[in-house]
PDB file of N, CA and C in Angstrom:
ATOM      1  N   UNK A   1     -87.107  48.683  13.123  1.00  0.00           N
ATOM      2  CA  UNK A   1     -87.608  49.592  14.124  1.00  0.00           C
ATOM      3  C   UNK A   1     -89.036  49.944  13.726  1.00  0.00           C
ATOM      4  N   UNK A   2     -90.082  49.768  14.883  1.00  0.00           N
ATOM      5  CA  UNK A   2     -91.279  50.088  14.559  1.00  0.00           C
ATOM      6  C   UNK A   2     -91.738  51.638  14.957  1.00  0.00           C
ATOM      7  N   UNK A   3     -92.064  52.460  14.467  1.00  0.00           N
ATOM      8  CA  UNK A   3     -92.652  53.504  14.642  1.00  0.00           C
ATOM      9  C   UNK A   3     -94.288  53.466  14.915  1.00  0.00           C
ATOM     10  N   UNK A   4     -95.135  54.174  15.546  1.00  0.00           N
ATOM     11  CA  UNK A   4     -96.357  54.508  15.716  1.00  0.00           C
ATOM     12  C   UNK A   4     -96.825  55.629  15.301  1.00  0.00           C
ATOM     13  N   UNK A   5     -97.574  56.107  14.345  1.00  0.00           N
ATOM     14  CA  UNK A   5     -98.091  57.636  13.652  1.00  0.00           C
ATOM     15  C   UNK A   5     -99.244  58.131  14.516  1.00  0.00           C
ATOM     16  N   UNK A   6     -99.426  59.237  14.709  1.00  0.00           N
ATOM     17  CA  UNK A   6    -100.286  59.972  15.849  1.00  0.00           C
ATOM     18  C   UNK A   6    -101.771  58.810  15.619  1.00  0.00           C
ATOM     19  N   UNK A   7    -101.998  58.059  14.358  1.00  0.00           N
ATOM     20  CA  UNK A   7    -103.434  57.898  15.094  1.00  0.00           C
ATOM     21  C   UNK A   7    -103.197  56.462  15.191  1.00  0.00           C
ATOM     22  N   UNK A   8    -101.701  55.593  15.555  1.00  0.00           N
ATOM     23  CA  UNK A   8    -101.194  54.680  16.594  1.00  0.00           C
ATOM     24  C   UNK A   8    -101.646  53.671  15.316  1.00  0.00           C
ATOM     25  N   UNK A   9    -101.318  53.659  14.145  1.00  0.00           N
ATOM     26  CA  UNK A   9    -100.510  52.624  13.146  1.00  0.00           C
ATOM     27  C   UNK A   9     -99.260  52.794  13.082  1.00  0.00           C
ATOM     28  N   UNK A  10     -99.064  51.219  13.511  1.00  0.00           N
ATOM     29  CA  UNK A  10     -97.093  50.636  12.996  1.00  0.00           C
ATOM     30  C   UNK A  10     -96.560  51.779  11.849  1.00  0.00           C
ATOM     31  N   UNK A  11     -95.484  51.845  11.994  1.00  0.00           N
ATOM     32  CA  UNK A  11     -94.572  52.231  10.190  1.00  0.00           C
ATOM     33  C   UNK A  11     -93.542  51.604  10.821  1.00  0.00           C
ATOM     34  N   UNK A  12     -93.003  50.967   9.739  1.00  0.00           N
ATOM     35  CA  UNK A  12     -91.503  50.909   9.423  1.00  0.00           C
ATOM     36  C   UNK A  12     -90.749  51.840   9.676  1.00  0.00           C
ATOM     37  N   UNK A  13     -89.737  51.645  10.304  1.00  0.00           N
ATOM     38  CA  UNK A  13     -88.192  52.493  10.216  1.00  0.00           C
ATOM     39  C   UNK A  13     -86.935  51.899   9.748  1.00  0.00           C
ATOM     40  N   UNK A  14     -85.937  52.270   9.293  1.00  0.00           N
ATOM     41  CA  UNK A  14     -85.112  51.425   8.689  1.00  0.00           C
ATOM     42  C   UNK A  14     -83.984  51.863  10.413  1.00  0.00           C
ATOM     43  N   UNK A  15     -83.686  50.823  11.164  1.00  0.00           N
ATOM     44  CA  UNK A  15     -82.869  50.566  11.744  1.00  0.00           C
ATOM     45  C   UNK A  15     -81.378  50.857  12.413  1.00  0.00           C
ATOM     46  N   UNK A  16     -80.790  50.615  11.041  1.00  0.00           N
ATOM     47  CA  UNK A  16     -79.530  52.116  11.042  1.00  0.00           C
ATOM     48  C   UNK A  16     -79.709  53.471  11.388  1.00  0.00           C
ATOM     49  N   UNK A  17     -80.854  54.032  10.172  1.00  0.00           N
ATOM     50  CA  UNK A  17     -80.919  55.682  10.125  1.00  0.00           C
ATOM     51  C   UNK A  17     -82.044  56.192  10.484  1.00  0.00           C
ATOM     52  N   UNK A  18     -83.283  55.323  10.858  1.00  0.00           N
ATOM     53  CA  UNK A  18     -84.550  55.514  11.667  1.00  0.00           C
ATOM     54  C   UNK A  18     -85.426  55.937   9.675  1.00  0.00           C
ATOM     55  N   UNK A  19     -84.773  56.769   9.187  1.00  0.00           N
ATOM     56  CA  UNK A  19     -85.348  56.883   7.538  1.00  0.00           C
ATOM     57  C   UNK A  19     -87.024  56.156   7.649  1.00  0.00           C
ATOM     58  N   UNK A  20     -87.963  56.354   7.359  1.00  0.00           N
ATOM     59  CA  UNK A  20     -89.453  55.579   6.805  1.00  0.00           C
ATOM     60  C   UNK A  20     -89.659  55.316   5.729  1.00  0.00           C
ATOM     61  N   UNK A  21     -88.639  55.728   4.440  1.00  0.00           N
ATOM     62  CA  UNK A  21     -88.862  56.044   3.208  1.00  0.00           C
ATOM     63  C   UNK A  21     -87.720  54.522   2.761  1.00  0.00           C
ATOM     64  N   UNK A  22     -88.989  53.361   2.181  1.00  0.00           N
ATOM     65  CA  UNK A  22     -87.884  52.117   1.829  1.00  0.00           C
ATOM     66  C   UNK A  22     -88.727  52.350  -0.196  1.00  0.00           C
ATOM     67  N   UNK A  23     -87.651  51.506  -1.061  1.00  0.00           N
ATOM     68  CA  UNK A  23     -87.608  51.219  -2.125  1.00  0.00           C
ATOM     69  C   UNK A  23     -88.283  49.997  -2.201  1.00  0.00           C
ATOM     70  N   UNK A  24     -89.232  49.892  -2.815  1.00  0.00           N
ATOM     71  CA  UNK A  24     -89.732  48.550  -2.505  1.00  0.00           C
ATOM     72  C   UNK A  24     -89.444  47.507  -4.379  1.00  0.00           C
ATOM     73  N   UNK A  25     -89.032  48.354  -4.985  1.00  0.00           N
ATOM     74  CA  UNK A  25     -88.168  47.288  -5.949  1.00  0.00           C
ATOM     75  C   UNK A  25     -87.059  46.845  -5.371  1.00  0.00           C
ATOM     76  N   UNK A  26     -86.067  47.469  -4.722  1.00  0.00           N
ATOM     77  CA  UNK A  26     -85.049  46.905  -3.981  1.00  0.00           C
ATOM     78  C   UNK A  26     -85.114  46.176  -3.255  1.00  0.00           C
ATOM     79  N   UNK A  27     -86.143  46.935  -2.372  1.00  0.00           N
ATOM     80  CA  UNK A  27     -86.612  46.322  -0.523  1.00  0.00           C
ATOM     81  C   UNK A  27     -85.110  46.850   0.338  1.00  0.00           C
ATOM     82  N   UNK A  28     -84.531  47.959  -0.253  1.00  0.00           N
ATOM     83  CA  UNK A  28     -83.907  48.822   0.446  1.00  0.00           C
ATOM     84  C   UNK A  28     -84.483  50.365   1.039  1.00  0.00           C
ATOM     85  N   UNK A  29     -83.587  50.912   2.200  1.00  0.00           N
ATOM     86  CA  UNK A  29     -83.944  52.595   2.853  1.00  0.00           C
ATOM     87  C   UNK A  29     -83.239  53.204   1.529  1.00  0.00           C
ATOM     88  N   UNK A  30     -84.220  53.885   1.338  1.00  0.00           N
ATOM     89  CA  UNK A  30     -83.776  55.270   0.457  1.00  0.00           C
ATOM     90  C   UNK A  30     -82.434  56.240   0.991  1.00  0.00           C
ATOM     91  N   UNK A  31     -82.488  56.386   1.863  1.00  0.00           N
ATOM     92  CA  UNK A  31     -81.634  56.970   2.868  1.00  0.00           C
ATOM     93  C   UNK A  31     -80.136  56.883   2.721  1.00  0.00           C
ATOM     94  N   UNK A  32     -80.171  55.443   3.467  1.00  0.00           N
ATOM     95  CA  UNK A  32     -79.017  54.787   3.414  1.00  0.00           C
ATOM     96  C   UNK A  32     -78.777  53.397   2.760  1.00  0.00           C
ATOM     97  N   UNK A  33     -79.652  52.727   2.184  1.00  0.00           N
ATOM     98  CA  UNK A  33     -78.767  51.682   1.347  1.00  0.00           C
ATOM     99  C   UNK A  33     -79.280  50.405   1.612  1.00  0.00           C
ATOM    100  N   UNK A  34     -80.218  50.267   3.507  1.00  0.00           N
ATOM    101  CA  UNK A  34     -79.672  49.122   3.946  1.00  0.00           C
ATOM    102  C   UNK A  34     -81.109  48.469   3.460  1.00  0.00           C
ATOM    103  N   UNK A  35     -80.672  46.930   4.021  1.00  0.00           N
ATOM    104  CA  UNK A  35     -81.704  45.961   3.231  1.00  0.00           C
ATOM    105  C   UNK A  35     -83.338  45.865   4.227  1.00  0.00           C
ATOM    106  N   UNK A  36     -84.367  46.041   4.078  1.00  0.00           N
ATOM    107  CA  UNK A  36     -85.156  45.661   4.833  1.00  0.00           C
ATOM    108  C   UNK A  36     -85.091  44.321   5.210  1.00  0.00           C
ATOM    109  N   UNK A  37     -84.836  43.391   5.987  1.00  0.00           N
ATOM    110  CA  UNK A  37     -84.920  42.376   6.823  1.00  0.00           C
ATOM    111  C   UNK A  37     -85.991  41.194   6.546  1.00  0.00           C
ATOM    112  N   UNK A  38     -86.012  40.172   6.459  1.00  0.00           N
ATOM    113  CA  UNK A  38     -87.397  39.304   7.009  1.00  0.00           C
ATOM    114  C   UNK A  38     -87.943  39.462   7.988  1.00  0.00           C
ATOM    115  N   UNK A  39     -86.276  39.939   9.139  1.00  0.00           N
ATOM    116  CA  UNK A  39     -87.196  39.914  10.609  1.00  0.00           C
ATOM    117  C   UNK A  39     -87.648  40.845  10.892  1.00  0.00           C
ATOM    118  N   UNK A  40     -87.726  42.025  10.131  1.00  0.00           N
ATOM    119  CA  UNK A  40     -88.106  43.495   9.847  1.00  0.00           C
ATOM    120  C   UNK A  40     -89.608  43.196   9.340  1.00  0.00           C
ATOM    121  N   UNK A  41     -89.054  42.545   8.585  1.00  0.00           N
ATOM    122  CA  UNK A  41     -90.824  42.427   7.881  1.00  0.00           C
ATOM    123  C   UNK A  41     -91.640  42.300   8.810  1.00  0.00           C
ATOM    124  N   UNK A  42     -91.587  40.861   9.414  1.00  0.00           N
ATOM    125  CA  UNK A  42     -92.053  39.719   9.947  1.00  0.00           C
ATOM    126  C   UNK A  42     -92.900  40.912  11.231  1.00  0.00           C
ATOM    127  N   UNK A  43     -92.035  41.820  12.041  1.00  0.00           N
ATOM    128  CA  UNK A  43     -91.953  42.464  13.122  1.00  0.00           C
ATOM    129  C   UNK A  43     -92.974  43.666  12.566  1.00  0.00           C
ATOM    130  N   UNK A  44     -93.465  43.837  11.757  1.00  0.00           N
ATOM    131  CA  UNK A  44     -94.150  44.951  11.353  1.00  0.00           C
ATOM    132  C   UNK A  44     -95.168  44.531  11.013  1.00  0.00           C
ATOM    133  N   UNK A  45     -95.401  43.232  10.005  1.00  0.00           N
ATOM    134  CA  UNK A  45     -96.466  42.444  10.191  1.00  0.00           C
ATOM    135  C   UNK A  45     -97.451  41.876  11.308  1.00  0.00           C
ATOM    136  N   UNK A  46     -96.365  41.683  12.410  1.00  0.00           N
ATOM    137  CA  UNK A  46     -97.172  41.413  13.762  1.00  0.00           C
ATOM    138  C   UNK A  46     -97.914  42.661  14.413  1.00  0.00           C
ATOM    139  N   UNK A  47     -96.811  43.939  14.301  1.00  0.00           N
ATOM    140  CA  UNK A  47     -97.028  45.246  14.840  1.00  0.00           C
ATOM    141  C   UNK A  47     -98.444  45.277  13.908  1.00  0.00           C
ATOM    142  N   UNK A  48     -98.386  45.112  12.995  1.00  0.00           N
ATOM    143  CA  UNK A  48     -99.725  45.570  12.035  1.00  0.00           C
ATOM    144  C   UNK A  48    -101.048  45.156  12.555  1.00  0.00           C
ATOM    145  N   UNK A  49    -100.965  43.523  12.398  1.00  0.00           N
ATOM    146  CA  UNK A  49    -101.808  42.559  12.744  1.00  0.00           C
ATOM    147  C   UNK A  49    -102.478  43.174  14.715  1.00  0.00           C
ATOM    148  N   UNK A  50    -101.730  43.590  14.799  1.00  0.00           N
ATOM    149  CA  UNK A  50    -102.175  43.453  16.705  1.00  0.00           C
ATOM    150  C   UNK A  50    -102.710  44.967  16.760  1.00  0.00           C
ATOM    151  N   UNK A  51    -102.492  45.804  15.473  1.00  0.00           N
ATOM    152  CA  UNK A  51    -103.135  47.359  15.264  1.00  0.00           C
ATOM    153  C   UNK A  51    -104.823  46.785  14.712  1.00  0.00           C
ATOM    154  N   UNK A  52    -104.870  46.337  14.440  1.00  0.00           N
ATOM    155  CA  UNK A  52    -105.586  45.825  13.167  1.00  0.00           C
ATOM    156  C   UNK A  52    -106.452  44.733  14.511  1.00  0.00           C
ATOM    157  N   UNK A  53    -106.306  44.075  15.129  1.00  0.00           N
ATOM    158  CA  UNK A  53    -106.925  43.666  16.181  1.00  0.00           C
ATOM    159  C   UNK A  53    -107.626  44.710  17.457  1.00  0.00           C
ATOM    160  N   UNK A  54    -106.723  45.581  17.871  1.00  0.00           N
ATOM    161  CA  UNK A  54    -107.083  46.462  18.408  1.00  0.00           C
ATOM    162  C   UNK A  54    -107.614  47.429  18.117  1.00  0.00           C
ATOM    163  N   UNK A  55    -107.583  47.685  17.000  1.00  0.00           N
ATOM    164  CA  UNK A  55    -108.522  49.271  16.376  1.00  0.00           C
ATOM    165  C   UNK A  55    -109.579  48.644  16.452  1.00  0.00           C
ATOM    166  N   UNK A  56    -109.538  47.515  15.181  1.00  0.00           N
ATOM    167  CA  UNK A  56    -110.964  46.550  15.078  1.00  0.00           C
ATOM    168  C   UNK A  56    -112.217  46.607  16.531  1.00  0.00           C
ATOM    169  N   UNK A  57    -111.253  45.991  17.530  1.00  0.00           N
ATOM    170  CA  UNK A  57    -112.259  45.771  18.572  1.00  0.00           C
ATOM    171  C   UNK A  57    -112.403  47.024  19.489  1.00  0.00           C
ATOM    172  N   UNK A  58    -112.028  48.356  18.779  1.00  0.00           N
ATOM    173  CA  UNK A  58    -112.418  49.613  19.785  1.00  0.00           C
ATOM    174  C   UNK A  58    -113.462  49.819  18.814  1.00  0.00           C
ATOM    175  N   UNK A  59    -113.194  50.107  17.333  1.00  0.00           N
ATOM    176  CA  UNK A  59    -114.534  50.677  16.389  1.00  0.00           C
ATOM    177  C   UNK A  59    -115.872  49.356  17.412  1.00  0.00           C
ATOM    178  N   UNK A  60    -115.819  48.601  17.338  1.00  0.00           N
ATOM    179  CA  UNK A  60    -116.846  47.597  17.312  1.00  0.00           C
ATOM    180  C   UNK A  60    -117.880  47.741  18.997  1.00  0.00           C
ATOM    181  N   UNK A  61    -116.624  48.164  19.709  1.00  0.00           N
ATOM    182  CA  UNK A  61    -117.582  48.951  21.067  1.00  0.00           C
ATOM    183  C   UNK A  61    -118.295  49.897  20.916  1.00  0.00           C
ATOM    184  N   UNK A  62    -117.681  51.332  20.131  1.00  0.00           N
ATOM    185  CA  UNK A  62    -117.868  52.656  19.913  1.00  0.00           C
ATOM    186  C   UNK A  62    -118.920  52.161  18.603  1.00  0.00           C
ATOM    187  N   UNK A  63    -119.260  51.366  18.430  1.00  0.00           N
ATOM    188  CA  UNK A  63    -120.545  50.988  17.346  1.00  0.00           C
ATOM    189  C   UNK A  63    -120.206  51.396  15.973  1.00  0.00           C
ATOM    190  N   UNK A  64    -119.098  51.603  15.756  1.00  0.00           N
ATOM    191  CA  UNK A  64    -118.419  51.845  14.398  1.00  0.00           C
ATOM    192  C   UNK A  64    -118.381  50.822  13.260  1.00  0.00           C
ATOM    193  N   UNK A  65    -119.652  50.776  12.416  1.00  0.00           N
ATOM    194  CA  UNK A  65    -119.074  50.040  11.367  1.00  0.00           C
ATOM    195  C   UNK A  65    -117.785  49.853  10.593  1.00  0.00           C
ATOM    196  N   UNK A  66    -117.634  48.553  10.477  1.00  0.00           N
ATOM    197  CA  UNK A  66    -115.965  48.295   9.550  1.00  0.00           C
ATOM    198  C   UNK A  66    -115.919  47.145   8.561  1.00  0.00           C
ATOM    199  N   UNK A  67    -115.182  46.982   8.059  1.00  0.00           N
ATOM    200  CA  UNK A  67    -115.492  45.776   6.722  1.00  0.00           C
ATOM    201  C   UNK A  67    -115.433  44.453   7.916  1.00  0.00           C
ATOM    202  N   UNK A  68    -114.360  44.333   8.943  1.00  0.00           N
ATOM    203  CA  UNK A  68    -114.380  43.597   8.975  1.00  0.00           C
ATOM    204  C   UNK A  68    -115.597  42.948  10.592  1.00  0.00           C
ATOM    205  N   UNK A  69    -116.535  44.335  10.802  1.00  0.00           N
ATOM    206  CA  UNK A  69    -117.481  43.668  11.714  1.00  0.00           C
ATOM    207  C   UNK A  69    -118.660  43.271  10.897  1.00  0.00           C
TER     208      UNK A  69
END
């Protein structure tokens, strides 16, 4: 489950219990137990990537320097 934070970056949610809080030695929810996913990953990575495209190309109108203009 993807979440959006007020200034509209992805987070992770763990699925079962909605929880944001994962173990990343495990790659389990703190919460409840369960496993973060590949397709979890995979789905947050894209969510990321298409934040990360779109922020990018609003700073770059609004004349906002960024590492990556």
């Amino acid at each position: 489950m993807i979440f959006f934070n007020p200034a509209g970056a992805p987070e992770l949610a763990c699925e079962p219990c909605g929880c944001r809080w994962f173990d990343r030695m495990s790659n389990t929810c703190y919460e409840c137990g369960s496993e973060v996913t590949p397709q979890m990953e995979a789905e947050f990575k894209q969510a990321l990537a298409d934040f990360v495209l779109v922020r990018g190309h609003v700073q770059i109108q609004h004349g906002i320097e960024t590492a990556a203009s």
